[in-house]
Protein backbone atom coordinates (compact mmCIF):
# COMPACT_ATOMS: atom_id res chain seq x y z
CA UNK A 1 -80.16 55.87 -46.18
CA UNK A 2 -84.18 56.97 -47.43
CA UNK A 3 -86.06 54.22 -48.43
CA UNK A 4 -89.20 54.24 -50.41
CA UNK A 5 -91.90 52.95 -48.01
CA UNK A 6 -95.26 52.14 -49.92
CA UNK A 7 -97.11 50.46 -46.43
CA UNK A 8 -96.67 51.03 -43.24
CA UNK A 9 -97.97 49.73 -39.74
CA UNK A 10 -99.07 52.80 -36.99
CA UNK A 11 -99.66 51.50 -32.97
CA UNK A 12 -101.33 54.13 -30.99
CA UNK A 13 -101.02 53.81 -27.42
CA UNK A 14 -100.47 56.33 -24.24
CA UNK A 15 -102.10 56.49 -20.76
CA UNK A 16 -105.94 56.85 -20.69
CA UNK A 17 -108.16 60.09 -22.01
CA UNK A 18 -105.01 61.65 -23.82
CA UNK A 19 -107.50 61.62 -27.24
CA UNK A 20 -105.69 58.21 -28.65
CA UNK A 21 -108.86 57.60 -30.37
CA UNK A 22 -109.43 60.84 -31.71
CA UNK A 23 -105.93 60.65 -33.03
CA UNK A 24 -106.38 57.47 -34.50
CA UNK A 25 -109.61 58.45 -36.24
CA UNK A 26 -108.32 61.35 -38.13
CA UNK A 27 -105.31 60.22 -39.28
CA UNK A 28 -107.17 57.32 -40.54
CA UNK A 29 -110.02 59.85 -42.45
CA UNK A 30 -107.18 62.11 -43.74
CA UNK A 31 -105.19 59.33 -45.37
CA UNK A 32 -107.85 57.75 -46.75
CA UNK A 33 -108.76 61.37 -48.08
CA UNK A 34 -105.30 61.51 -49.49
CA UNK A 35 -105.60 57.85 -51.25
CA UNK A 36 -103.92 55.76 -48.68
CA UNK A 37 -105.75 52.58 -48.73
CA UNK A 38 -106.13 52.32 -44.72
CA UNK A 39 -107.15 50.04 -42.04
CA UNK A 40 -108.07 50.83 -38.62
CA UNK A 41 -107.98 48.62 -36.18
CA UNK A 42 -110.29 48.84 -32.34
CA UNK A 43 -107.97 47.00 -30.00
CA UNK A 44 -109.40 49.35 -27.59
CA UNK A 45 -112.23 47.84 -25.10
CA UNK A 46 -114.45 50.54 -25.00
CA UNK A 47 -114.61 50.42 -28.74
CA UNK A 48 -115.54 54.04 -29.54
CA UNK A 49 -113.11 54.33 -32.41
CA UNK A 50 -116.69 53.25 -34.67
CA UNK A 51 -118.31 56.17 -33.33
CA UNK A 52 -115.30 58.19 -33.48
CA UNK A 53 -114.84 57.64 -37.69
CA UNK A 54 -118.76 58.58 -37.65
CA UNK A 55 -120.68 55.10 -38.39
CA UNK A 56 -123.42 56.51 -35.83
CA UNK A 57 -125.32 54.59 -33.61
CA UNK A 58 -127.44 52.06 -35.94
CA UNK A 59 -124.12 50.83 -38.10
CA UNK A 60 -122.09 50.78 -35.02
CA UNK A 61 -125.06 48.33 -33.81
CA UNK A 62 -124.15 46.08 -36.55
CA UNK A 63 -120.63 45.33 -35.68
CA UNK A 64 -119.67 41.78 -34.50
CA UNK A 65 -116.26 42.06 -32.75
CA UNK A 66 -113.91 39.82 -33.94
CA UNK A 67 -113.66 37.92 -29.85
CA UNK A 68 -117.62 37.18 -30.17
CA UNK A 69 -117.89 35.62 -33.23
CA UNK A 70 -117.26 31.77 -31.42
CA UNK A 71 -117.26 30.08 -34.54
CA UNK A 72 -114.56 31.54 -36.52
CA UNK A 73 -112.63 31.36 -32.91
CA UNK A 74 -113.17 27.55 -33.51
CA UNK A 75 -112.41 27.31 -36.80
CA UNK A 76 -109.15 28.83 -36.51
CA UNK A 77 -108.30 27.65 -33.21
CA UNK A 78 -109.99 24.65 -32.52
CA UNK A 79 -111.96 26.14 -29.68
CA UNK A 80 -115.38 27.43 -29.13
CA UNK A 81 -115.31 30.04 -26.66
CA UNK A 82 -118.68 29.10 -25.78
CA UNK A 83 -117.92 25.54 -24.51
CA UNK A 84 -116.09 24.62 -22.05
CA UNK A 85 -112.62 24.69 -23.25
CA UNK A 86 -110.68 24.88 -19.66
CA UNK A 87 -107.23 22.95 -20.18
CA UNK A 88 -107.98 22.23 -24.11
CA UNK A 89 -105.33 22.29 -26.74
CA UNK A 90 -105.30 25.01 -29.43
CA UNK A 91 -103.35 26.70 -32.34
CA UNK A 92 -101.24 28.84 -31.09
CA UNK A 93 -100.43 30.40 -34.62
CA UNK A 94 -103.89 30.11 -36.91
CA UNK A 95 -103.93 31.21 -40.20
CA UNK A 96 -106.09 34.91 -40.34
CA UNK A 97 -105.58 35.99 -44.01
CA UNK A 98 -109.62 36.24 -44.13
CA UNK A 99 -110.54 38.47 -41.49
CA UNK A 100 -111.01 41.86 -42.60
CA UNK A 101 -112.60 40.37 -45.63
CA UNK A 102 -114.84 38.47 -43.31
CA UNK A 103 -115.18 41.01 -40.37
CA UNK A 104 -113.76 44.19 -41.42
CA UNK A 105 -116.59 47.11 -42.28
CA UNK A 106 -115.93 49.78 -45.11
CA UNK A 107 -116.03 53.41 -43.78
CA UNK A 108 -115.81 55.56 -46.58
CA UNK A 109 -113.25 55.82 -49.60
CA UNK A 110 -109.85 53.84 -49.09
CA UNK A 111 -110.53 53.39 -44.97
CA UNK A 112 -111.71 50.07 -43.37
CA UNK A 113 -112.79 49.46 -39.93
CA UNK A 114 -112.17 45.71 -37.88
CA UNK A 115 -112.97 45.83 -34.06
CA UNK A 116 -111.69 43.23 -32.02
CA UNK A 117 -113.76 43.21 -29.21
CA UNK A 118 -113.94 43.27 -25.41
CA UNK A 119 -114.37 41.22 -22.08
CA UNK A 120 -118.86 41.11 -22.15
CA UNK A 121 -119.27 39.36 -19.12
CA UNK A 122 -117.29 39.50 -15.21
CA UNK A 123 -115.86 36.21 -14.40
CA UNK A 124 -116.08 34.78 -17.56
CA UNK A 125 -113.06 32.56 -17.23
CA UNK A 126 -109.91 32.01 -19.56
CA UNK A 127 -109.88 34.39 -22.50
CA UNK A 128 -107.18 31.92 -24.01
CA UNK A 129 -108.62 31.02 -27.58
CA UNK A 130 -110.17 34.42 -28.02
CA UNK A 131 -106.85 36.11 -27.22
CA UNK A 132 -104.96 33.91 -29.46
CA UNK A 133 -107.12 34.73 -32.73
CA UNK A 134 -106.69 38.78 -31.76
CA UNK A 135 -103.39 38.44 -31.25
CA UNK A 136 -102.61 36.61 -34.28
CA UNK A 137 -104.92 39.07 -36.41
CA UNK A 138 -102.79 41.78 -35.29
CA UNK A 139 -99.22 40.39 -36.02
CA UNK A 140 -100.37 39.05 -39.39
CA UNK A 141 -102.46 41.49 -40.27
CA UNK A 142 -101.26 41.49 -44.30
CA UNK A 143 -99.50 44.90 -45.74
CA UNK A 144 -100.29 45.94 -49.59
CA UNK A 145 -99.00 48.43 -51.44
CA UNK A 146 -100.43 51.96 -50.70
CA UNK A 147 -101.71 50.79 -47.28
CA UNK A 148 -101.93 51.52 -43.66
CA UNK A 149 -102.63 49.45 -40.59
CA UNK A 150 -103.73 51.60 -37.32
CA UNK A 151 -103.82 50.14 -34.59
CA UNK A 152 -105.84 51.78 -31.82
CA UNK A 153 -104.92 50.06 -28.34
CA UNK A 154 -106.44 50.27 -24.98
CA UNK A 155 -105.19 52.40 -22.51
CA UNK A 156 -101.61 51.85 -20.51
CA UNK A 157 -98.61 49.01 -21.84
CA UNK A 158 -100.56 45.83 -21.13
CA UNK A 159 -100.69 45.17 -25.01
CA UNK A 160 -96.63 45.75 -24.89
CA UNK A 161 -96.84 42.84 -22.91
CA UNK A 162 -97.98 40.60 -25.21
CA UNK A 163 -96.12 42.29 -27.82
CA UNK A 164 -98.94 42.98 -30.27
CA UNK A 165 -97.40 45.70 -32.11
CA UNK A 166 -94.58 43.73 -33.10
CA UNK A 167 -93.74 44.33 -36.51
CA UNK A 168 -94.91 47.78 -36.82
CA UNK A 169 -92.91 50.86 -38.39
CA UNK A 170 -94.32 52.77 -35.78
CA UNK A 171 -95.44 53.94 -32.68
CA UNK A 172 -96.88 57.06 -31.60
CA UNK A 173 -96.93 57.57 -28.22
CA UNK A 174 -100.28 60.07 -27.13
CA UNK A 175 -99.53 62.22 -24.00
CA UNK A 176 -101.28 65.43 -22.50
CA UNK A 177 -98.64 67.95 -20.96
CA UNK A 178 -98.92 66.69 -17.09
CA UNK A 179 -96.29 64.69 -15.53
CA UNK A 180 -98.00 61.38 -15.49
CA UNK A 181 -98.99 61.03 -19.05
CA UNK A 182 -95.36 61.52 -19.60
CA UNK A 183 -94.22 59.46 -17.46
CA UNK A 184 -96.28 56.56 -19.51
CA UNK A 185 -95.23 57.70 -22.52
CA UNK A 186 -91.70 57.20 -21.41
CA UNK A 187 -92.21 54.45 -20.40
CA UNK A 188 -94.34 53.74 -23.48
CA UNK A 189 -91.34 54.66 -25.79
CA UNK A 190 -89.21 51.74 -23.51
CA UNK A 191 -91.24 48.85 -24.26
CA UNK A 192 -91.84 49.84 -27.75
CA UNK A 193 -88.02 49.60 -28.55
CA UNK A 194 -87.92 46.22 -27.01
CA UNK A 195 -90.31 45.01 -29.09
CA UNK A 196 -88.51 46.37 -32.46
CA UNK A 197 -90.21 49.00 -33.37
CA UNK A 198 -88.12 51.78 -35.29
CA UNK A 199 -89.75 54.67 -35.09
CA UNK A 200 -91.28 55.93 -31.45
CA UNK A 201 -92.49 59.69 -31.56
CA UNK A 202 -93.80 61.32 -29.37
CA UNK A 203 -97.34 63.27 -29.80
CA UNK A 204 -98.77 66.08 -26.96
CA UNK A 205 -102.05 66.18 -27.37
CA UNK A 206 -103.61 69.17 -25.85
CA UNK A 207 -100.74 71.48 -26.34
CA UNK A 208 -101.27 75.58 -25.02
CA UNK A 209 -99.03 78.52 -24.71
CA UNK A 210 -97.88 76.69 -21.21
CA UNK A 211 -96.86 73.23 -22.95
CA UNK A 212 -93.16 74.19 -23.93
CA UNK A 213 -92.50 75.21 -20.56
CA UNK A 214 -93.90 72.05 -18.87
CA UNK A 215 -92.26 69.76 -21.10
CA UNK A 216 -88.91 71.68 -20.18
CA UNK A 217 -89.84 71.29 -16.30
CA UNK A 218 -90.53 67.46 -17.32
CA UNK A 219 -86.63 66.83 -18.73
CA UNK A 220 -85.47 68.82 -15.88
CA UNK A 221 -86.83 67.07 -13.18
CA UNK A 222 -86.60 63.29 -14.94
CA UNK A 223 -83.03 64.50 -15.80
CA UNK A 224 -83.11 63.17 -19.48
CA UNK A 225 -84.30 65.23 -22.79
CA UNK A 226 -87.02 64.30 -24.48
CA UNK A 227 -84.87 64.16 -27.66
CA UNK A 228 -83.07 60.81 -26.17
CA UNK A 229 -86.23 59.29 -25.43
CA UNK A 230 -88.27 59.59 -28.98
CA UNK A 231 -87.27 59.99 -32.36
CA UNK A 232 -89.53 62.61 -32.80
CA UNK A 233 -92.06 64.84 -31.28
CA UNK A 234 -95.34 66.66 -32.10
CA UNK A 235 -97.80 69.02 -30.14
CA UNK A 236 -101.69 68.87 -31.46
CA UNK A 237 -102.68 72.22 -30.42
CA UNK A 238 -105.88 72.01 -27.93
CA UNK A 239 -109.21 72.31 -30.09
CA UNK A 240 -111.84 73.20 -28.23
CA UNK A 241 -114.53 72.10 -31.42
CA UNK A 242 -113.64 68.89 -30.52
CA UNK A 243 -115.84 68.50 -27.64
CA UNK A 244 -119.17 70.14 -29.58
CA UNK A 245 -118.58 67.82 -32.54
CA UNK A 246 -118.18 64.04 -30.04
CA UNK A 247 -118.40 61.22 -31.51
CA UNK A 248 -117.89 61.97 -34.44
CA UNK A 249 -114.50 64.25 -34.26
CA UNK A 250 -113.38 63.29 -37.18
CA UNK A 251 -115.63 66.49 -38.83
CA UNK A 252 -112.51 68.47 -37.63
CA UNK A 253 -110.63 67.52 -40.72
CA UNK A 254 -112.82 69.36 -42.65
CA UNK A 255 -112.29 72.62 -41.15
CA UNK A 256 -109.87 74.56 -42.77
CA UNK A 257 -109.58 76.85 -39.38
CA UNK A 258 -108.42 74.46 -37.69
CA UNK A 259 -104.98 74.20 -36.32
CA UNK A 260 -105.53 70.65 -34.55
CA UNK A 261 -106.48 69.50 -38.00
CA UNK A 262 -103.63 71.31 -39.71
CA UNK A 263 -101.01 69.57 -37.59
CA UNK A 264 -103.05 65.70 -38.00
CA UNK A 265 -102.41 66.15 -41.71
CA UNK A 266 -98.87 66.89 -41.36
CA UNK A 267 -98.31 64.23 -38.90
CA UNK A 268 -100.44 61.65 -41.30
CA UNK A 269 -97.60 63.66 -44.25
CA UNK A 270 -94.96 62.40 -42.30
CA UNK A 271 -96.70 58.77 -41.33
CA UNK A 272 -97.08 58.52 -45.51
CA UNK A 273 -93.91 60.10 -47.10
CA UNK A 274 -90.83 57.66 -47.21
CA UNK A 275 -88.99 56.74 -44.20
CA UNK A 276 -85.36 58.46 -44.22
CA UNK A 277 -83.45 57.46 -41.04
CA UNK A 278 -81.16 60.64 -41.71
CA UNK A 279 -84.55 62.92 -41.25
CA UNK A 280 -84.32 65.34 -38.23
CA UNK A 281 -86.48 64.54 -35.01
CA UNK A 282 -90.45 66.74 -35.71
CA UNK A 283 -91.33 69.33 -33.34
């Protein structure tokens, strides 16, 4: 039966250097561009999605991620990072309804940015309180109408592990054509469904004339198609532009020659169109 979606929640995960971030930065610029009211979300620890939607250097500079700011990690949890809070009690559910009002840094148009910030110093002890208020942020993270959450996540499944992207209407799952990114993804596409998400696809970054072959020789040898694994697939044709234009790839979208940025806006179509569970699997 279709439904009429009007929000919608996006995780983007996959093994390391498959372009999650450069993903997650256009789809965020093109539906914006297409009225979308969007939020993206940096749950990765390098943080480069900033630099990646083309704040530069000197706005970058002003961001506070969300896991520094100690006293709003003590407001809503009752502990300040910066003490010593070894064997303290603390919410484990604290109300975040503020935060992108508080933290959250406009873009452009209709797109939103809220980093959540990183691990600054080796041996730093428990991360307890800090991971509590990101976690929470990201589960209760509020949906309007006309709006999209994006959720950018660092490389491998740890954050399946603590089930961040419960909740969300999707995942897409970022692979290159080799055998090991795939074999995340897969595994990717697993944990995902545990946690509840409905809709796992599938996106090969990278894709060349070879990429059709290798993803046959890939159900071949792990003896299970591709089609059972993901609800859908897409290939993002390789763009060599890319690498000239880094950081700040989201300037692809406005090249009308571009194939990588013709299939972004159809996947961000699809991402933004109503949900129909009767739709056929994307290629």
């Amino acid at each position: 039966m279709c439904t009429d979606r009007k929000s919608f929640r996006v995780v983007i995960t996959g093994k390391g250097g498959v372009g999650k971030t450069t993903l997650t930065s256009c789809l965020a610029t093109v539906l914006a561009r297409d009225g979308i009211n969007v939020l993206a979300v940096d749950e990765d620890p390098q943080m480069n999605l900033p630099y990646a939607l083309g704040l530069g250097m000197e706005r970058a500079a002003k961001i506070v991620p969300l896991n520094l700011n100690s006293d709003y990690i003590e407001e809503k949890t009752g502990i300040n990072p910066k003490k010593n809070s070894w064997g303290s009690m603390f919410k484990l559910n604290p109300d975040v309804d503020d935060v992108v009002e508080r933290f959250g840094m406009k873009v452009a148009d209709n797109l939103n940015l809220l980093v959540m910030g990183t691990v600054k110093q080796a041996g730093g002890g428990c991360l307890c309180a800090e991971n509590v208020l990101l976690d929470s942020t990201i589960r209760h993270l509020a949906l309007r109408p006309n709006e999209g959450i994006l959720l950018d996540t660092q490389a491998g499944v740890e954050h399946f592990g603590r089930a961040l992207s419960r909740g969300f209407s999707h995942c897409l799952i970022v692979a290159d054509d080799t055998f090991n990114a795939l074999t995340v993804a897969c595994h990717s596409a697993d944990l995902a469904r545990q946690i509840g998400i409905p809709n796992v696809s599938l996106v090969v970054n990278r894709a060349t004339d070879v990429t059709a072959g290798k993803l046959a020789r890939f159900e071949k040898e792990t003896g299970k198609p591709l089609a059972e694994r993901f609800d859908s697939h897409y290939l993002l044709p390789a763009e060599p532009l890319l690498l000239d234009l880094e950081p700040e790839v989201t300037r692809i979208m406005t090249n009308p020659e571009s194939s990588y940025a013709a299939a972004v806006e159809s996947l961000a179509s699809r991402l933004a169109s109503p949900h129909c569970s009767c739709s056929a699997p994307a290629a």
